[in-house]
PDB file of N, CA and C in Angstrom:
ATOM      1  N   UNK A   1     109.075 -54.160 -66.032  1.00  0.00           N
ATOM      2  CA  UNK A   1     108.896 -53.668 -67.385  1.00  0.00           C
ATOM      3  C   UNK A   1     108.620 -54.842 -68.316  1.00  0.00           C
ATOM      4  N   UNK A   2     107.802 -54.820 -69.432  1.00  0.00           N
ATOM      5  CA  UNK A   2     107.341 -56.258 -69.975  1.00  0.00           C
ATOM      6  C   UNK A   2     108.068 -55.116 -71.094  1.00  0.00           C
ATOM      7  N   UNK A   3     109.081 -56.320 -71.893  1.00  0.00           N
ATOM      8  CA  UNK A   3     109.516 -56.452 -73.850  1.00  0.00           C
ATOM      9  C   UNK A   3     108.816 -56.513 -74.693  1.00  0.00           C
ATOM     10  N   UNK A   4     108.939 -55.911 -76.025  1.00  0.00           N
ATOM     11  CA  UNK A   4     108.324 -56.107 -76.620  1.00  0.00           C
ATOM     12  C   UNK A   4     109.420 -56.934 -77.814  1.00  0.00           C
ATOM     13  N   UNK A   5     108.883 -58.292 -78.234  1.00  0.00           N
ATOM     14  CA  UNK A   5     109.249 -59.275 -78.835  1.00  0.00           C
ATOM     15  C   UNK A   5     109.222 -58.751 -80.311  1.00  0.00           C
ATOM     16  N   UNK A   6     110.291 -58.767 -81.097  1.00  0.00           N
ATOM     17  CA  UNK A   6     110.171 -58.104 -82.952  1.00  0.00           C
ATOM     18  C   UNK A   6     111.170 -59.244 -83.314  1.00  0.00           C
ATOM     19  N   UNK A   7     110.406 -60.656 -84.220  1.00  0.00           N
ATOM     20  CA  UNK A   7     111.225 -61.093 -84.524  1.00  0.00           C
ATOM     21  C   UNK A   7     111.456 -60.881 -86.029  1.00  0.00           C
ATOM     22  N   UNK A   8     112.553 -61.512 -86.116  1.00  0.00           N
ATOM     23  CA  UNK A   8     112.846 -61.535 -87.897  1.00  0.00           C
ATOM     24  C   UNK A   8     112.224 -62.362 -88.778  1.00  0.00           C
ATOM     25  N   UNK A   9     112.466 -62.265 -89.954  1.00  0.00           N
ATOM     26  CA  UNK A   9     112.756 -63.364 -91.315  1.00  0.00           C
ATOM     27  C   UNK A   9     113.321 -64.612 -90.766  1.00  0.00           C
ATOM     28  N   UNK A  10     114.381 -64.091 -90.597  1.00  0.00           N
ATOM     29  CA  UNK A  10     115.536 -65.522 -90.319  1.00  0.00           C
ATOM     30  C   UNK A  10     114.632 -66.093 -88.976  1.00  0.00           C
ATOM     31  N   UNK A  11     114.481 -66.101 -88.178  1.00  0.00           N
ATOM     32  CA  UNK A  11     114.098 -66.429 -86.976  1.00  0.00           C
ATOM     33  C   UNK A  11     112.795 -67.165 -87.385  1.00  0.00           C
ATOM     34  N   UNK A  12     111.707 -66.703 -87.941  1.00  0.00           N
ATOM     35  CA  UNK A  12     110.674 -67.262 -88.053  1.00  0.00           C
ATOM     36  C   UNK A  12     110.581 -68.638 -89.310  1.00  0.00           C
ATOM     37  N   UNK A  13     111.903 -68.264 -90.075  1.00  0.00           N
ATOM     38  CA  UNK A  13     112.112 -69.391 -90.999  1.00  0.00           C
ATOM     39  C   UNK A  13     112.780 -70.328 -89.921  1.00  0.00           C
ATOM     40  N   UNK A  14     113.692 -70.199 -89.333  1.00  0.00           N
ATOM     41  CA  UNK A  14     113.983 -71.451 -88.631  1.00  0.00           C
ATOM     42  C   UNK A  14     113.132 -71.963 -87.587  1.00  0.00           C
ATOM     43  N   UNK A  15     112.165 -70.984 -87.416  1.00  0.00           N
ATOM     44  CA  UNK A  15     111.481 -71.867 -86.058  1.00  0.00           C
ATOM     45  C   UNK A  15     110.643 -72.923 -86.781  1.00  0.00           C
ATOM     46  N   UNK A  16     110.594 -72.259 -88.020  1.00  0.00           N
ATOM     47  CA  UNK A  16     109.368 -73.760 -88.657  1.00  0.00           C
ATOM     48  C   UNK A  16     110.136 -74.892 -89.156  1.00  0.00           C
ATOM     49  N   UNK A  17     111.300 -74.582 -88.943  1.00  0.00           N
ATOM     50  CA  UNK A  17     112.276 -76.114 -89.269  1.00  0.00           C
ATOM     51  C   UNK A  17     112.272 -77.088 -88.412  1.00  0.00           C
ATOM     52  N   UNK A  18     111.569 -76.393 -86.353  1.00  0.00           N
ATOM     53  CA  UNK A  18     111.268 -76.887 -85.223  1.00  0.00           C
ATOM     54  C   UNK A  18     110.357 -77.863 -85.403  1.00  0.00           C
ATOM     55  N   UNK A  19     110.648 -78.934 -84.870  1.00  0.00           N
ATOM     56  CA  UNK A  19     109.554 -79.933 -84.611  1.00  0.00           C
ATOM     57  C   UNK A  19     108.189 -78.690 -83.614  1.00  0.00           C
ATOM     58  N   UNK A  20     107.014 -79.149 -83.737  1.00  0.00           N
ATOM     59  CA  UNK A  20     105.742 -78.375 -82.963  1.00  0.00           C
ATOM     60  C   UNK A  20     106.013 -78.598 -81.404  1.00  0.00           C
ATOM     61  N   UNK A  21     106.765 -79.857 -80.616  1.00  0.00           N
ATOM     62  CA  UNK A  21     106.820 -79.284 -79.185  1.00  0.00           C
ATOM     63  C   UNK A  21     108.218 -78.459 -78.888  1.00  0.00           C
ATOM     64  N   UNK A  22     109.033 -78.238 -80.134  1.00  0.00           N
ATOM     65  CA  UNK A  22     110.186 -77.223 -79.723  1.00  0.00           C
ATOM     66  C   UNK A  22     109.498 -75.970 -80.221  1.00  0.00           C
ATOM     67  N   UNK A  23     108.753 -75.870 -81.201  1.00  0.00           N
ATOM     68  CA  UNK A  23     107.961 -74.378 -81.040  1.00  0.00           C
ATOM     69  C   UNK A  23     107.287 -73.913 -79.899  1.00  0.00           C
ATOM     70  N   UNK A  24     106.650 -75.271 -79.365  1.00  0.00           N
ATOM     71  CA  UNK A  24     105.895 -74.327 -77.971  1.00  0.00           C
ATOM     72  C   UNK A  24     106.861 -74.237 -76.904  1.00  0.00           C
ATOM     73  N   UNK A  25     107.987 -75.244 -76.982  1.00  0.00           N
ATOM     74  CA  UNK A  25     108.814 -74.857 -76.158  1.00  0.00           C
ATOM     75  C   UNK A  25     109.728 -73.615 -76.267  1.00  0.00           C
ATOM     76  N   UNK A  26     109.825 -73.101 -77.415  1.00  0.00           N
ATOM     77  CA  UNK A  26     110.226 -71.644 -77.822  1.00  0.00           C
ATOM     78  C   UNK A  26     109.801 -70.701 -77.586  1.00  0.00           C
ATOM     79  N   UNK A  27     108.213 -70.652 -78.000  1.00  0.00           N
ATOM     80  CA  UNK A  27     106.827 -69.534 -77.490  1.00  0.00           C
ATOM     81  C   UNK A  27     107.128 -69.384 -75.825  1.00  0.00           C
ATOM     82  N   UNK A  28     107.297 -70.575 -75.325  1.00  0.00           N
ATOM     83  CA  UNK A  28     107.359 -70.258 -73.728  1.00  0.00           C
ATOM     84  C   UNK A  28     108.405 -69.696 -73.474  1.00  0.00           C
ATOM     85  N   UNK A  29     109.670 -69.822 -73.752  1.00  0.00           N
ATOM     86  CA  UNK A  29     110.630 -69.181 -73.548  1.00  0.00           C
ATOM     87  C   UNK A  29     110.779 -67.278 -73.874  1.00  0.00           C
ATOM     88  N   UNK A  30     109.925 -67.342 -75.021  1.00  0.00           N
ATOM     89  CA  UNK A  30     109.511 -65.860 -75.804  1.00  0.00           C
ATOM     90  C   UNK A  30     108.809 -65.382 -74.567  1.00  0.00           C
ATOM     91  N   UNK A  31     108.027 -66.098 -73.465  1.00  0.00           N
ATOM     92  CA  UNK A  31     106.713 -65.150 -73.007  1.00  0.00           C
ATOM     93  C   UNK A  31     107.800 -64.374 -71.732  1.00  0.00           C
ATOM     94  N   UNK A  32     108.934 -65.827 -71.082  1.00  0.00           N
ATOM     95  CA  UNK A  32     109.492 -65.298 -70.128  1.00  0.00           C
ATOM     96  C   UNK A  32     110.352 -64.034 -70.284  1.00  0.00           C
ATOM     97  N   UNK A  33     111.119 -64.233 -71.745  1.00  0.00           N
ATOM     98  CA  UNK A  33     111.957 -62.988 -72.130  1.00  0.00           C
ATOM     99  C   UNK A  33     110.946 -62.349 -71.701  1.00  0.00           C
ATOM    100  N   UNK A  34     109.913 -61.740 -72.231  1.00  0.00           N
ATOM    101  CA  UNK A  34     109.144 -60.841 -72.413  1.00  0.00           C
ATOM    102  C   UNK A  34     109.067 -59.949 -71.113  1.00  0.00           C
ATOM    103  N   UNK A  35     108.957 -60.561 -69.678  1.00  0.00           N
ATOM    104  CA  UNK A  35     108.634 -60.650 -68.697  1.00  0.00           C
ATOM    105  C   UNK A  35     110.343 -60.038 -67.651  1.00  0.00           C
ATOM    106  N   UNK A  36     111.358 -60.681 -68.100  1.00  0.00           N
ATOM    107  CA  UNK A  36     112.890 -60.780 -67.938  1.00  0.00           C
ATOM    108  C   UNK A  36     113.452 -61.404 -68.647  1.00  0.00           C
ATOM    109  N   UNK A  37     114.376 -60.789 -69.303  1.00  0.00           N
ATOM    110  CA  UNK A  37     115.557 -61.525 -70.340  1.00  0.00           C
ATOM    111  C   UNK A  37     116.685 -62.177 -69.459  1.00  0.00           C
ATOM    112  N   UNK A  38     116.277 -62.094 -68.414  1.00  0.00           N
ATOM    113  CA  UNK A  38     117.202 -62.566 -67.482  1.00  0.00           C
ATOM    114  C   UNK A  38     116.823 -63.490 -66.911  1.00  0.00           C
ATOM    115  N   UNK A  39     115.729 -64.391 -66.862  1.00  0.00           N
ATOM    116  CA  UNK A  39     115.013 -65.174 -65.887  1.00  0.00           C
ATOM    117  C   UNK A  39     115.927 -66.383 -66.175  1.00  0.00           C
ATOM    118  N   UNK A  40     116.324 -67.238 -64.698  1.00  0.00           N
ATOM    119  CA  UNK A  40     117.479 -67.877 -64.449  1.00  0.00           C
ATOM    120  C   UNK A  40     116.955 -68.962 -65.740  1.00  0.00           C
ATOM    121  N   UNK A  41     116.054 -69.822 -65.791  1.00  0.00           N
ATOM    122  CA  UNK A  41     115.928 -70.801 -66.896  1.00  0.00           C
ATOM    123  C   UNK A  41     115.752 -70.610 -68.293  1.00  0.00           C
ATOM    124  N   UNK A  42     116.257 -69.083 -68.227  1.00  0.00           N
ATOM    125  CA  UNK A  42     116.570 -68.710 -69.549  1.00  0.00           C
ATOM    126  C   UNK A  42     118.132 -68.825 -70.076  1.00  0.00           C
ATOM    127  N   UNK A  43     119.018 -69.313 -68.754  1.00  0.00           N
ATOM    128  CA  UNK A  43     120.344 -69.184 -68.917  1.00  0.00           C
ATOM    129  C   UNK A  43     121.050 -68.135 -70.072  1.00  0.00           C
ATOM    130  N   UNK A  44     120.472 -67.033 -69.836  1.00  0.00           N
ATOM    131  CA  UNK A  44     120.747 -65.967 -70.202  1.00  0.00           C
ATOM    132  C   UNK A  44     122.576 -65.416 -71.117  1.00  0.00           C
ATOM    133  N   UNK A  45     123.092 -65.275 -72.070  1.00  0.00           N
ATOM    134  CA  UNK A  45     124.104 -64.645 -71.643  1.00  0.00           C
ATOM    135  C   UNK A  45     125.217 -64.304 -73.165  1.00  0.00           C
ATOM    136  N   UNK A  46     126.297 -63.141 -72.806  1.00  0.00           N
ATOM    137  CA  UNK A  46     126.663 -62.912 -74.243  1.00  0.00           C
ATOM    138  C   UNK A  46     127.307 -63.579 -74.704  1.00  0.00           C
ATOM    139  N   UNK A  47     127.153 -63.248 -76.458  1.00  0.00           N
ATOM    140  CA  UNK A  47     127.950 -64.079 -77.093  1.00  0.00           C
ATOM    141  C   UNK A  47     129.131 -63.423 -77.494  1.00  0.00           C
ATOM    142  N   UNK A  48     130.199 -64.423 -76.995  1.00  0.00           N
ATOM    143  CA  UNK A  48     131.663 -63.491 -76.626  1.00  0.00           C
ATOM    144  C   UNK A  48     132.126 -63.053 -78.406  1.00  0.00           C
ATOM    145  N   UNK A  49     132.604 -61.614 -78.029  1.00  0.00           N
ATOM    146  CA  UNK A  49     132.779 -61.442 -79.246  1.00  0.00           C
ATOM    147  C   UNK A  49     132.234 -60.382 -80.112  1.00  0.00           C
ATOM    148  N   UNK A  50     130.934 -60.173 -79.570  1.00  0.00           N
ATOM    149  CA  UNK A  50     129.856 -59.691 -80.177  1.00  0.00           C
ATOM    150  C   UNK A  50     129.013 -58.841 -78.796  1.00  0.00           C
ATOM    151  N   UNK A  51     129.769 -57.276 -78.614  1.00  0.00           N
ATOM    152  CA  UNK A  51     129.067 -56.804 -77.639  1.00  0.00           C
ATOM    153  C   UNK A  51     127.640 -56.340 -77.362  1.00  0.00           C
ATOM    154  N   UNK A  52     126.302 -56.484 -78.578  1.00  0.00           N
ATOM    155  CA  UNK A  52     125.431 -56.225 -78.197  1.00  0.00           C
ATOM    156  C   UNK A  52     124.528 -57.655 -78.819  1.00  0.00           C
ATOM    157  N   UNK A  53     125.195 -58.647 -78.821  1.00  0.00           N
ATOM    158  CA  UNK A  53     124.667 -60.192 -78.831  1.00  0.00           C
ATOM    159  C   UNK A  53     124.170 -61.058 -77.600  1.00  0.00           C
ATOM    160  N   UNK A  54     123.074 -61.497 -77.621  1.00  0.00           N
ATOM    161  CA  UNK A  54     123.315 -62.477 -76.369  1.00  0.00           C
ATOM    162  C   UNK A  54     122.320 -63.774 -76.692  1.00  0.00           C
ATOM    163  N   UNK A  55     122.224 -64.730 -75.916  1.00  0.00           N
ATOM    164  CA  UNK A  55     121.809 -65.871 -76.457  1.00  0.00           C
ATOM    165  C   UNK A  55     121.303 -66.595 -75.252  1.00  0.00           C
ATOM    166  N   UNK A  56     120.145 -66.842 -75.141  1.00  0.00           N
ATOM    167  CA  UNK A  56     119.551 -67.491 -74.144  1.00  0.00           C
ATOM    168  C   UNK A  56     119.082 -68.947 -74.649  1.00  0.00           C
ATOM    169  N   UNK A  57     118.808 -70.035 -73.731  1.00  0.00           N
ATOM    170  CA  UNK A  57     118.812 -71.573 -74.050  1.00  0.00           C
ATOM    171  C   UNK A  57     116.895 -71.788 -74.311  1.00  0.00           C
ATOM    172  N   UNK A  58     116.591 -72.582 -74.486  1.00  0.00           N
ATOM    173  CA  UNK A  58     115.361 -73.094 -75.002  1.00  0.00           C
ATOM    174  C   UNK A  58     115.267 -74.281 -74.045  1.00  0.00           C
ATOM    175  N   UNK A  59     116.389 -75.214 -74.884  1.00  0.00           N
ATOM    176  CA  UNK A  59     116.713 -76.253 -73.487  1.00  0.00           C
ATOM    177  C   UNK A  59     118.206 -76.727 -73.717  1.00  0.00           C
ATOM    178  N   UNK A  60     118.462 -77.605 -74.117  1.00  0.00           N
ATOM    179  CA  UNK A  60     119.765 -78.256 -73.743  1.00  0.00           C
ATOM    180  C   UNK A  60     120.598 -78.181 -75.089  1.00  0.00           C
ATOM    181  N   UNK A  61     119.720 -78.457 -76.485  1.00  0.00           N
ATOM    182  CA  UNK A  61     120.280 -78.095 -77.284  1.00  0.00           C
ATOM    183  C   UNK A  61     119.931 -76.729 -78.215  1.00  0.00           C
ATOM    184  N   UNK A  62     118.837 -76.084 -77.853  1.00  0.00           N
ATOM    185  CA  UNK A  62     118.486 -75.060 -78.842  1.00  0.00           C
ATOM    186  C   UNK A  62     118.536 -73.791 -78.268  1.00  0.00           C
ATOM    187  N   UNK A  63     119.259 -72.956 -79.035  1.00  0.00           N
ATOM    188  CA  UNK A  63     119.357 -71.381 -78.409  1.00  0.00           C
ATOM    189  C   UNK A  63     119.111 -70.541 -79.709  1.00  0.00           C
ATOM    190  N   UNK A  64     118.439 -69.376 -78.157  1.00  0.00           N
ATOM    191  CA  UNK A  64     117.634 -68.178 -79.341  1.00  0.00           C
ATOM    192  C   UNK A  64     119.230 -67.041 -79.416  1.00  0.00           C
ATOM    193  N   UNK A  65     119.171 -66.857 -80.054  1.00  0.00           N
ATOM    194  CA  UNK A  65     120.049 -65.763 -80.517  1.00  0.00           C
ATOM    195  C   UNK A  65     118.886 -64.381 -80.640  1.00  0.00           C
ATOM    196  N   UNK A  66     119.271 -63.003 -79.702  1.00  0.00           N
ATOM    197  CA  UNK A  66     118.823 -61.734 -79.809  1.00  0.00           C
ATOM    198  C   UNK A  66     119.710 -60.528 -79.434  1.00  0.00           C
ATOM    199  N   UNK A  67     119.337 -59.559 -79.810  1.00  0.00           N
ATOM    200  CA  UNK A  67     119.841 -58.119 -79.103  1.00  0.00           C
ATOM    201  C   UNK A  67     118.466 -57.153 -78.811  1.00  0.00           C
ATOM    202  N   UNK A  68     119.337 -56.322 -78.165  1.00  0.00           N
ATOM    203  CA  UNK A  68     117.790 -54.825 -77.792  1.00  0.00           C
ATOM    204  C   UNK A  68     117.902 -54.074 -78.443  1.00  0.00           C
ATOM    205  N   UNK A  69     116.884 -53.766 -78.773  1.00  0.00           N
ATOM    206  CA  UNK A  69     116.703 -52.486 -79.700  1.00  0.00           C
ATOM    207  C   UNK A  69     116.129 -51.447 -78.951  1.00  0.00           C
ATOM    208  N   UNK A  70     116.711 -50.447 -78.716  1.00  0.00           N
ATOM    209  CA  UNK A  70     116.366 -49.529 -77.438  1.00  0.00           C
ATOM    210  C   UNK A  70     116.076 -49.798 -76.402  1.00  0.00           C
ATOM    211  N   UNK A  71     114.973 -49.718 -75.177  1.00  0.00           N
ATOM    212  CA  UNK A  71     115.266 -50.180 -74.189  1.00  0.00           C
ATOM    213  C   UNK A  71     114.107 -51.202 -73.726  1.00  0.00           C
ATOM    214  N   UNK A  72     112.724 -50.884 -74.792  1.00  0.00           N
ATOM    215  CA  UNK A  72     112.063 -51.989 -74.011  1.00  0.00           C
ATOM    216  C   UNK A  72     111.811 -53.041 -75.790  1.00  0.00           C
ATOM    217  N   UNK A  73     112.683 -52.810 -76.589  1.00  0.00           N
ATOM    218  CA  UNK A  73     112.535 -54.031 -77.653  1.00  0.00           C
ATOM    219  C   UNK A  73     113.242 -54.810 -77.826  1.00  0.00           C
ATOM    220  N   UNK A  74     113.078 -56.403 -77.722  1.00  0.00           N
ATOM    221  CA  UNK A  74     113.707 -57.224 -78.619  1.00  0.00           C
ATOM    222  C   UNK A  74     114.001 -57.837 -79.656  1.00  0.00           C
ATOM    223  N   UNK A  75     115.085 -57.848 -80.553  1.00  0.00           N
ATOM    224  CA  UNK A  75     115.085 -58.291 -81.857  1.00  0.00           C
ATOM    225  C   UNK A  75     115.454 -59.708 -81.773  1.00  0.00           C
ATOM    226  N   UNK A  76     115.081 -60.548 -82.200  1.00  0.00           N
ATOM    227  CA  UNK A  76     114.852 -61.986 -81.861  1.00  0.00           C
ATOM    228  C   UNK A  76     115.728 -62.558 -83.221  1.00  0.00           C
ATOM    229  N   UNK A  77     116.983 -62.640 -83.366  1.00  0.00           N
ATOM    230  CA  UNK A  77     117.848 -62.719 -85.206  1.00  0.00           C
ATOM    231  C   UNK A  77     117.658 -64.494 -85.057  1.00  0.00           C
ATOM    232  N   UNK A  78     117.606 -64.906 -84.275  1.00  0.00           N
ATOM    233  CA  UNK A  78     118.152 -66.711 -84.654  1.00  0.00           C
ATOM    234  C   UNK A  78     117.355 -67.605 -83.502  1.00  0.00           C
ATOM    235  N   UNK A  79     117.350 -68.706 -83.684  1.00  0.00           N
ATOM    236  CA  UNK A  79     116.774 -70.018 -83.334  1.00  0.00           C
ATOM    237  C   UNK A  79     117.095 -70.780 -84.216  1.00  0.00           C
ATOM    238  N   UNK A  80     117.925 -71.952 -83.238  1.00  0.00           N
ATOM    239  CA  UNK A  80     117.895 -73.028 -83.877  1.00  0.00           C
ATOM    240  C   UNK A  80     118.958 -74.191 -82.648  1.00  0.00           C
ATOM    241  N   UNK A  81     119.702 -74.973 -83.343  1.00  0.00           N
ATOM    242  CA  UNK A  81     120.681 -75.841 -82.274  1.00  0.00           C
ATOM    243  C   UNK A  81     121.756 -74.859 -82.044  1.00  0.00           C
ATOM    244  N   UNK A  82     122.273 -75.692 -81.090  1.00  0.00           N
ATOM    245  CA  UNK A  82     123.840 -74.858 -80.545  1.00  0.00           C
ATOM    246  C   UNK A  82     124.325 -74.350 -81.345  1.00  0.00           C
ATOM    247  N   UNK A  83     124.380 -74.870 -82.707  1.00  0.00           N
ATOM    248  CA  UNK A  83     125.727 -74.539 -83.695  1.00  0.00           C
ATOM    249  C   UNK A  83     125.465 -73.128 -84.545  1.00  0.00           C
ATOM    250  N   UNK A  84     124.056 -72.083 -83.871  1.00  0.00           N
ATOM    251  CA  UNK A  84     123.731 -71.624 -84.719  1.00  0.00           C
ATOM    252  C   UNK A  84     124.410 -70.183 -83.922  1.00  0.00           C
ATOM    253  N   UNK A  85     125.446 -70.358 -82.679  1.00  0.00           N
ATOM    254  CA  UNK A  85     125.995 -69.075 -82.264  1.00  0.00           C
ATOM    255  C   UNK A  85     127.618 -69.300 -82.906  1.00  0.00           C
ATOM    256  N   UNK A  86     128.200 -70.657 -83.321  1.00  0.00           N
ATOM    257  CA  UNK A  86     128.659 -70.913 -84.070  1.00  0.00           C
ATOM    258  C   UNK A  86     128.840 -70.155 -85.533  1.00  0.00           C
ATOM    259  N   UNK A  87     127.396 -69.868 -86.103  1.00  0.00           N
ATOM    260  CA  UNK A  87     127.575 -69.207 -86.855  1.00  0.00           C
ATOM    261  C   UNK A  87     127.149 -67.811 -87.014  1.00  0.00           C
ATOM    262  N   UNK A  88     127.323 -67.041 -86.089  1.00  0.00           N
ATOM    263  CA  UNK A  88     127.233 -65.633 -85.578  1.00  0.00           C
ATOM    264  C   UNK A  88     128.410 -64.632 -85.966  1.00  0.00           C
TER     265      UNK A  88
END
């Protein structure tokens, strides 16, 4: 089943705070969700606390923050560094 990607306000304001190779490194990460929200180098997983939250990695320091919106959409709420499930 391929996702369909719906991001936000918030999301698209912080991605432009991204330097341009963490945007494409973001876009790539967007194509795999798209494909599986589960794909292992997405290190997939919830954010405790918050049962329809989950937060997959970019790379080492940047994670996307999303939930589903029915069964084949994603709402894409955050991007940015670690600290941004911190503030969830």
């Amino acid at each position: 089943m391929e996702y369909k990607i719906k991001p936000t306000r918030g999301f698209e304001k912080n991605l432009r705070r991204l330097t341009a190779q963490e945007q494409k490194l973001v876009a790539r990460k967007l194509m795999l969700m798209m494909g599986n929200p589960f794909h292992p180098s997405l290190r997939t997983k919830k954010v405790q606390g918050f049962p329809d939250l989950f937060e997959c990695s970019v790379n080492m320091d940047i994670r996307i923050l999303w939930r589903y919106d029915g069964e084949d959409i994603i709402i894409i709420l955050d991007v940015g560094y670690h600290s941004i499930v911190d503030k969830s």
